[in-house]
Protein backbone atom coordinates (compact mmCIF):
# COMPACT_ATOMS: atom_id res chain seq x y z
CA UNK A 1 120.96 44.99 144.75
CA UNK A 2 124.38 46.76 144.59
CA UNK A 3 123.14 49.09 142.33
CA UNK A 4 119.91 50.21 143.86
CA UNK A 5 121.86 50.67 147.07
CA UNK A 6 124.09 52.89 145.36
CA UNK A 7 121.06 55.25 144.77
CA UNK A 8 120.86 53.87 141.07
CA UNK A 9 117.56 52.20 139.89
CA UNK A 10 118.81 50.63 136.27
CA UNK A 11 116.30 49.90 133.92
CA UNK A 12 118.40 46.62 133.05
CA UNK A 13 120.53 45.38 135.98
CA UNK A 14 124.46 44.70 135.27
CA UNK A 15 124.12 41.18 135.18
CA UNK A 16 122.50 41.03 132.18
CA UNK A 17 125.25 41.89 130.78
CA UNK A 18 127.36 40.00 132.48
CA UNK A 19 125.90 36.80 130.87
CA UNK A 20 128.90 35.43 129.07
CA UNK A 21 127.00 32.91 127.03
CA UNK A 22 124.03 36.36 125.80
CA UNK A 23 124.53 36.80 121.97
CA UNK A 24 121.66 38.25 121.64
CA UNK A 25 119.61 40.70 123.41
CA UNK A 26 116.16 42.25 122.58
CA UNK A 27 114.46 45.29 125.33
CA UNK A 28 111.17 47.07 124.59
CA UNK A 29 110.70 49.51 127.17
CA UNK A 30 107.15 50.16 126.43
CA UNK A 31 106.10 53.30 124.96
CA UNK A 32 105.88 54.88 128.53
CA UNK A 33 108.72 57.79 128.62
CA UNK A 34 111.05 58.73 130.15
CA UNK A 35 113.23 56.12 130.90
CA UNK A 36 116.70 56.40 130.61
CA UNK A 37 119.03 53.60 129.80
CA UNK A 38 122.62 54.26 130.90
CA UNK A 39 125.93 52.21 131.11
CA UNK A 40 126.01 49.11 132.98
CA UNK A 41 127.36 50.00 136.79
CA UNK A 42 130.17 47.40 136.33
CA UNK A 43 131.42 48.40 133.46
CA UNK A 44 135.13 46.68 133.59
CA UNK A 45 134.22 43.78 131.56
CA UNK A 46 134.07 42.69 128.34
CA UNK A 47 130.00 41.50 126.75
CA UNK A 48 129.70 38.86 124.28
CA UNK A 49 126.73 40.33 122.60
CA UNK A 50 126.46 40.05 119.10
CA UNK A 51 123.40 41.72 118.37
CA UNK A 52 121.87 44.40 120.56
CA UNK A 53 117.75 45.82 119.71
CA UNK A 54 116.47 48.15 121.79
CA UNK A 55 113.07 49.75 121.43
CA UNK A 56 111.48 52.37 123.13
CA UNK A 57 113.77 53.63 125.44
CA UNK A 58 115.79 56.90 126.28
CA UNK A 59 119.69 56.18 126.06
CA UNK A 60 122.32 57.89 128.02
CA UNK A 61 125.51 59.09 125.96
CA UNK A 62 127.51 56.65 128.48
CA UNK A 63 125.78 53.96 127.36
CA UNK A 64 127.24 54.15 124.37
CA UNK A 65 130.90 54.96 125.22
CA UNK A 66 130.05 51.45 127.22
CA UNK A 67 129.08 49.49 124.51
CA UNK A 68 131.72 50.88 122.47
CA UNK A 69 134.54 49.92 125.23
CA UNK A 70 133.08 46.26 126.03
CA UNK A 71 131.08 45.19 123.14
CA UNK A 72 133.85 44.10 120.85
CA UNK A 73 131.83 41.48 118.86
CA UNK A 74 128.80 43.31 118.26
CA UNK A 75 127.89 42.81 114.77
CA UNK A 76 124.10 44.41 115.00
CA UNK A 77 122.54 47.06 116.67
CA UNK A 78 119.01 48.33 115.76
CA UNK A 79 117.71 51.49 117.71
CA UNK A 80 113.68 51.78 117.50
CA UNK A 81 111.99 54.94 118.86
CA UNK A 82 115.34 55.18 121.40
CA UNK A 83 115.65 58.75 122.22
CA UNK A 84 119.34 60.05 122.01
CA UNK A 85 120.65 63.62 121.83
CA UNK A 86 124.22 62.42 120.94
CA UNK A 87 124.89 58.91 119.18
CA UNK A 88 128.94 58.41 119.23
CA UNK A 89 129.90 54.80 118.37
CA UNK A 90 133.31 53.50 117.84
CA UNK A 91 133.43 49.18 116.72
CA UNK A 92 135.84 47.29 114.73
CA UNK A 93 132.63 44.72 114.80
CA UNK A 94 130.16 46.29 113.93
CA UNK A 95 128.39 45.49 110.43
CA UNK A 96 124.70 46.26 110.72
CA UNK A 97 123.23 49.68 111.90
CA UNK A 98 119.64 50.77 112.58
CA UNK A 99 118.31 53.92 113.71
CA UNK A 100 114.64 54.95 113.42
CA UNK A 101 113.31 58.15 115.43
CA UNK A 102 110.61 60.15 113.88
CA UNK A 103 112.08 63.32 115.91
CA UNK A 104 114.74 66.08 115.17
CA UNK A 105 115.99 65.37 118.74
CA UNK A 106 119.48 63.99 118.18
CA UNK A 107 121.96 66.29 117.59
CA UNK A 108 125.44 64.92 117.05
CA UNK A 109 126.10 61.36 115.08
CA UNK A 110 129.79 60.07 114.93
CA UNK A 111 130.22 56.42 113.86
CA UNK A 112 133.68 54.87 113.33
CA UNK A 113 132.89 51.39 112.33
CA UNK A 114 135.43 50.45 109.55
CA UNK A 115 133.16 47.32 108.95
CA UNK A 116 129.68 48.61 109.08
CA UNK A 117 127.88 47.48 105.92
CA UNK A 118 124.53 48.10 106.28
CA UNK A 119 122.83 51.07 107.30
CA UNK A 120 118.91 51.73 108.08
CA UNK A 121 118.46 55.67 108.95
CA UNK A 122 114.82 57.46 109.77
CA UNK A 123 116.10 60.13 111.64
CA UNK A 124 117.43 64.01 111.45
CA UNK A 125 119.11 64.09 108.21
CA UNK A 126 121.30 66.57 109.22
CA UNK A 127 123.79 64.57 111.17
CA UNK A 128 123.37 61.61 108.75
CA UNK A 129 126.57 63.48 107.09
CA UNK A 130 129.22 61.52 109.39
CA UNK A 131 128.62 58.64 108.03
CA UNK A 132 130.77 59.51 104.93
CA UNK A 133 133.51 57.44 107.43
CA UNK A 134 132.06 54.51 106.71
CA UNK A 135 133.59 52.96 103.29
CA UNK A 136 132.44 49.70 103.26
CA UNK A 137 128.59 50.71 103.45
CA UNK A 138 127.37 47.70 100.96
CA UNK A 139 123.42 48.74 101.53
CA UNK A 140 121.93 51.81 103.00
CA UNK A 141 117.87 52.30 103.93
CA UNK A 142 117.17 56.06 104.19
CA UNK A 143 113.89 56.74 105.59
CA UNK A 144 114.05 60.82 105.47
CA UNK A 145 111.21 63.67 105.49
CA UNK A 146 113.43 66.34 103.93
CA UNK A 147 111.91 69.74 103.55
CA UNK A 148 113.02 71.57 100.22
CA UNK A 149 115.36 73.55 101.87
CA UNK A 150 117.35 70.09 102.86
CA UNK A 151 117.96 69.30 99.10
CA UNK A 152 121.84 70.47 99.31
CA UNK A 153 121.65 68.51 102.31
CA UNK A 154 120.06 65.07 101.29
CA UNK A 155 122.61 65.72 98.21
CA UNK A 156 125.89 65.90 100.63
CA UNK A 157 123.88 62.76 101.95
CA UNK A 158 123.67 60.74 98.75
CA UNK A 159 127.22 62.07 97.51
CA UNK A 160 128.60 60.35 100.97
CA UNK A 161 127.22 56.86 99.87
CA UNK A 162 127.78 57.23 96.24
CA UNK A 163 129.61 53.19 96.65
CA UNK A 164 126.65 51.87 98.00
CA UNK A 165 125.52 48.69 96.33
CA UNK A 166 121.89 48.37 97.41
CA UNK A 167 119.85 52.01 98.50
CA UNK A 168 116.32 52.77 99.51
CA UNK A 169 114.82 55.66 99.58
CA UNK A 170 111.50 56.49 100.96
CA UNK A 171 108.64 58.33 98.56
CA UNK A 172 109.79 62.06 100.73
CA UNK A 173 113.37 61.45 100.10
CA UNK A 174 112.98 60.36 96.21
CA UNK A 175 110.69 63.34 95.48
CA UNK A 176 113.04 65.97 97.25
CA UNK A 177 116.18 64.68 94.56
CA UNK A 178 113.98 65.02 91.51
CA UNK A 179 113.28 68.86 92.93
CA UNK A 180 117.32 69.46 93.89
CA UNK A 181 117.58 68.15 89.87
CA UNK A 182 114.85 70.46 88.74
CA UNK A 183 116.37 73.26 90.48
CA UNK A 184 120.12 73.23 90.85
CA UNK A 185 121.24 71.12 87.35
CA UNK A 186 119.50 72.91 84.81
């Protein structure tokens, strides 16, 4: 009730998060726009969550400068059709990453997440670039609709993940490489 006296009407009240014993948490918004998911009002304590999904949803940059300051054992996150026009993540924990948003909306990535092994990206390829700071990456999923004047792009892109042990690539992203080898090798 705090909260909604404070002129605040969170889509998921603090105490959620507040659940010591939550590992886990799943939250489809519905496909019903816009609502905006920002930080947790008390935001001086520490979550246990482990794995964090969202789907559907609109998130607030302070949301994730939250979940970056309190979520120190978050091992997954997985962001379906969540809206975000700057994505800034820093986690010792984190190992798994998923972002899938069929829009060129977000504009700035930074991930620091020295652990992060597994990446699944459907997004603006664009910012994809940063995460060349990940050097662990074990398996990467990239889900891109590059247009041909991406190819140096997507190639920066593939150059940053040359390590990778396991990488998809979607039928867009495979046929834009053969064209940046048509064009810029011979």
């Amino acid at each position: 009730m705090k909260e909604k006296q404070c002129g605040q009407d969170p889509l998921v009240p603090s105490c959620v998060f507040l659940c010591g014993s939550l590992k886990t948490l799943e939250l489809d918004f519905g496909m019903n726009y816009p609502k905006v998911l920002k930080k947790p009002s008390s935001s001086s304590f520490s979550s246990n969550l482990q794995r964090l999904d969202l789907r559907n949803v609109e998130i607030d940059e302070g949301f994730f400068e939250w979940m970056s300051s309190s979520c120190k054992c978050l091992k997954e996150l997985s962001l379906d059709n969540c809206r975000a026009e700057s994505i800034t993540i820093q986690s010792s924990s984190l190992e798994s990453f998923r972002y899938i948003y069929d829009d060129d909306y977000l504009s700035d990535f930074d991930i620091i997440a020295p652990n992060l092994k597994c990446v699944a990206w459907k997004a603006n390829m664009f910012v994809f670039q940063n995460v060349e700071k990940c050097t662990h990456l074990e398996k990467v999923e990239l889900l891109l609709q590059p247009q041909k004047h991406d190819a140096l792009v997507l190639f920066e892109v593939l150059r940053c993940i040359s390590t990778v042990k396991h990488l998809t690539l979607n039928h867009e992203t495979t046929r834009n490489c053969s064209e940046f080898d048509t064009r810029y090798w011979k």
